[in-house]
Protein backbone atom coordinates (compact mmCIF):
# COMPACT_ATOMS: atom_id res chain seq x y z
CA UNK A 1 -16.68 255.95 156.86
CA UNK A 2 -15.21 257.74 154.12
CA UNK A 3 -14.51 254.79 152.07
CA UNK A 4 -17.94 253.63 152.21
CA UNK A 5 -19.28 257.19 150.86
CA UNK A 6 -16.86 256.31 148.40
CA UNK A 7 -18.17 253.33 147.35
CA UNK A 8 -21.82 254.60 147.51
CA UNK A 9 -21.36 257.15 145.47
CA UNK A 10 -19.67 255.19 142.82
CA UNK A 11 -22.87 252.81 142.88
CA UNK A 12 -25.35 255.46 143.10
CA UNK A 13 -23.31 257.04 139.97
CA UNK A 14 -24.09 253.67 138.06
CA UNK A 15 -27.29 253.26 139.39
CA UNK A 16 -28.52 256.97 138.22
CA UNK A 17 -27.81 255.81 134.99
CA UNK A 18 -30.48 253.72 134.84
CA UNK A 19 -33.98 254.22 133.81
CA UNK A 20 -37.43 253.04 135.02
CA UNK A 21 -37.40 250.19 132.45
CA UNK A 22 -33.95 248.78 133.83
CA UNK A 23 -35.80 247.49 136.76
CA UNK A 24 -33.71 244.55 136.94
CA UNK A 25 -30.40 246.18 136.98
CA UNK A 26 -31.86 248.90 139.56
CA UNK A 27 -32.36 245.81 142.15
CA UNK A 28 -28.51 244.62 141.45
CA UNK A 29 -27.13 247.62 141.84
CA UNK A 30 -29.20 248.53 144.75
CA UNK A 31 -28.24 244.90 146.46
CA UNK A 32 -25.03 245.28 145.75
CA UNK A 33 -25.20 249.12 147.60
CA UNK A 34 -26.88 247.62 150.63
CA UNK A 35 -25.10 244.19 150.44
CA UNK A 36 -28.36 242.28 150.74
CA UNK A 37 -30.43 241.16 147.73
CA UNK A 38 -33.64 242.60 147.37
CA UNK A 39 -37.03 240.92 146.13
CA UNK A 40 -38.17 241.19 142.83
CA UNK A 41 -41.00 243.45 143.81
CA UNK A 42 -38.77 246.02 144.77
CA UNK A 43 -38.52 248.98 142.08
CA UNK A 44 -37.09 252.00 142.54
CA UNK A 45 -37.22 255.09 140.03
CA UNK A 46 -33.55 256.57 139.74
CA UNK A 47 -32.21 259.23 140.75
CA UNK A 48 -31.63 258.25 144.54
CA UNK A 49 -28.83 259.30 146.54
CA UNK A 50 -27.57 258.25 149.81
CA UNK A 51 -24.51 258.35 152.02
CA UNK A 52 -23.44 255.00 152.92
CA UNK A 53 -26.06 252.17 151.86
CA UNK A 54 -24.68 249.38 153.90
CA UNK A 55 -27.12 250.36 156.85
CA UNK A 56 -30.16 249.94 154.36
CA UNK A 57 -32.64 247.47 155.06
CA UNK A 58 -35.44 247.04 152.80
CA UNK A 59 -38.20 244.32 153.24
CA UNK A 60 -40.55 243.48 150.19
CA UNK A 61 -42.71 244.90 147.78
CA UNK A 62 -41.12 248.36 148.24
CA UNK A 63 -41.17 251.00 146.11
CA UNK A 64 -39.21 254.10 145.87
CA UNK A 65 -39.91 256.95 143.60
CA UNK A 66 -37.37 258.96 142.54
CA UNK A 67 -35.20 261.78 143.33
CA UNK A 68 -35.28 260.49 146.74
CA UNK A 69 -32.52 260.79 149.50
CA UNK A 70 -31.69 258.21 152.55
CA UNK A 71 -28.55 259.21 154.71
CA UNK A 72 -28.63 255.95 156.43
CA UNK A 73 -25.36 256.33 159.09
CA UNK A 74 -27.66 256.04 161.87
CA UNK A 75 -29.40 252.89 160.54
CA UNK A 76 -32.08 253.01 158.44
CA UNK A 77 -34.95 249.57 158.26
CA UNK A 78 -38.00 249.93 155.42
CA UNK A 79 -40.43 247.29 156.20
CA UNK A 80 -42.57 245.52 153.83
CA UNK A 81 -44.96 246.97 151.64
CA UNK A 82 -44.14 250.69 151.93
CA UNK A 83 -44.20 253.30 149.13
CA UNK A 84 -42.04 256.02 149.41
CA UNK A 85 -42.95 259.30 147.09
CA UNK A 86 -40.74 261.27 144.93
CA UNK A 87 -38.56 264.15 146.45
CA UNK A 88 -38.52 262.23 150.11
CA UNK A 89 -35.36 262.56 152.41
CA UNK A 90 -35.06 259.71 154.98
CA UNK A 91 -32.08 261.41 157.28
CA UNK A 92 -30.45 259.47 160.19
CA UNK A 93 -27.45 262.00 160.46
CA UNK A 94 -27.45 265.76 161.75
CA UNK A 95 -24.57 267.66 163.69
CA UNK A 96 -24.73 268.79 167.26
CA UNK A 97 -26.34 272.10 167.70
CA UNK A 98 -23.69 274.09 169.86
CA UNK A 99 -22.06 276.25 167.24
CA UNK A 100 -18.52 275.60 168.46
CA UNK A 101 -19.07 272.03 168.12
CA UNK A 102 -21.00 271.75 164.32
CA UNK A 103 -17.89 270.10 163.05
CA UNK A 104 -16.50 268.00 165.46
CA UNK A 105 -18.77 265.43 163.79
CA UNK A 106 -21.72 263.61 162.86
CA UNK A 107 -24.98 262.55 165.35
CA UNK A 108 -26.95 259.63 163.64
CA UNK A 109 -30.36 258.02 165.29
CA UNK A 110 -31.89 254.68 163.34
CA UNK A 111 -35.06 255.50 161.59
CA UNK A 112 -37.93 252.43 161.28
CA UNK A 113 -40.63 252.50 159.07
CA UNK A 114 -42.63 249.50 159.55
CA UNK A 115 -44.95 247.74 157.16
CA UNK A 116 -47.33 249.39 154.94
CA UNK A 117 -46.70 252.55 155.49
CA UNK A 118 -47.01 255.49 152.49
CA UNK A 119 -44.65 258.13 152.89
CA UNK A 120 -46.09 261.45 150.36
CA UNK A 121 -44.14 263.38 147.80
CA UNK A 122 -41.57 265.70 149.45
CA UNK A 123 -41.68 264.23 153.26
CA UNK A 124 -38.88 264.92 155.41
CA UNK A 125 -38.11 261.75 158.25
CA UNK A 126 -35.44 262.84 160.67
CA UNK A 127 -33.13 260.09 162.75
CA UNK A 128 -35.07 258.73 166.05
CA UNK A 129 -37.99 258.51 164.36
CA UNK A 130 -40.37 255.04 164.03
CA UNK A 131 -43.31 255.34 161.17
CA UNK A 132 -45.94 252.80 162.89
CA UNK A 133 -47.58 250.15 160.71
CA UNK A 134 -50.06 251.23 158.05
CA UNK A 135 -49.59 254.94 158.29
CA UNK A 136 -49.40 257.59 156.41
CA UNK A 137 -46.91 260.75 155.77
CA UNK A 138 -48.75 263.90 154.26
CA UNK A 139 -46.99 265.20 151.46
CA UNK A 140 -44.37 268.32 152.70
CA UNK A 141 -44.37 266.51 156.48
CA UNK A 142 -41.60 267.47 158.40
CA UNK A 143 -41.19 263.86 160.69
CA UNK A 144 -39.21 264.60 164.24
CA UNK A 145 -41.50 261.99 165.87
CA UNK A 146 -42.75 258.65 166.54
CA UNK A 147 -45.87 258.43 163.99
CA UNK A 148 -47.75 255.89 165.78
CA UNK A 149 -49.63 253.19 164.06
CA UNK A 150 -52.60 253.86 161.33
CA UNK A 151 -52.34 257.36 161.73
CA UNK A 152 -51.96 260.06 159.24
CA UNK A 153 -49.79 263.02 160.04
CA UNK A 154 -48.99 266.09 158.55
CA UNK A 155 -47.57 269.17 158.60
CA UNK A 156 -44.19 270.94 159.56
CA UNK A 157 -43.47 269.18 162.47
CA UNK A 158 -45.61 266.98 161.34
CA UNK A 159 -49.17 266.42 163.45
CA UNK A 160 -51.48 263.50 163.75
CA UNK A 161 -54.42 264.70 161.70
CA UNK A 162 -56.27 261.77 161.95
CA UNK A 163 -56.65 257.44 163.08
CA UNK A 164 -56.98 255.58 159.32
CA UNK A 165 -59.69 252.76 159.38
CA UNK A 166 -60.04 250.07 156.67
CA UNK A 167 -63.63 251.33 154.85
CA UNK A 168 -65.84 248.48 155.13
């Protein structure tokens, strides 16, 4: 594990580098971080920072804004079509909550946020957590539940506020 943060730092140093108009090097970098090669619809704004990258899965036409944080231990699988906002922290990781055993490790859960979904400036997703097709995260949201599909939620824990129809 340790070499892996290693190496995903050292690409996330590169990769910070970057601007918005080095969109192409962005997607290398971030293919090589995640060891699958992204579409060319993906863009995402640096800075980003994660812990591992390798258990990254992003589908296609995603974007990322920046400043944004995945800690991906636990698995972490972005499907197609999602926007992510700036200031967002996807977390799979955490430590147990007895206080004598905070350091014997780390707890991860896989997080899945399926296709279309819009994730708002700020949002917090914690590990266990699915983000159902075509929903969306209020901006601030605290996530430490299954969002279920076309639903907007909000909030800290974050609440269904309301179902999302297509306007017709």
């Amino acid at each position: 594990m340790v070499a892996n943060v290693k190496r995903a730092m050292s690409i996330t140093a590169s990769l910070n580098r970057l601007t918005f108009n080095d969109a192409d090097e962005v997607r290398a970098l971030f293919s090589e971080l995640i060891g699958k090669k992204v579409d060319e619809r993906f863009v995402l704004i640096p800075p980003f920072y994660t812990a591992g990258g390798v258990d990254i899965s992003v589908g296609r036409n995603v974007f990322v804004n920046q400043n944004c944080t995945f800690y991906d231990l636990g698995g972490l699988d972005i499907g197609d079509d999602v926007m992510i906002g700036p200031n967002v922290g996807i977390i799979t990781t955490g430590h147990p909550i007895e206080p004598s055993r905070r350091r014997d490790g780390v707890t991860a859960k896989p997080i899945v946020i399926e296709r279309n979904v819009w994730i708002g400036a700020g949002a917090t997703i914690i590990g266990g957590v699915t983000v159902g097709e075509n929903s969306v995260v209020g901006a601030g949201s605290v996530v430490t539940h299954d969002v279920p599909p076309n639903t907007l939620v909000g909030g800290n824990p974050a609440k269904v506020i309301r179902s999302i129809a297509e306007e017709i």
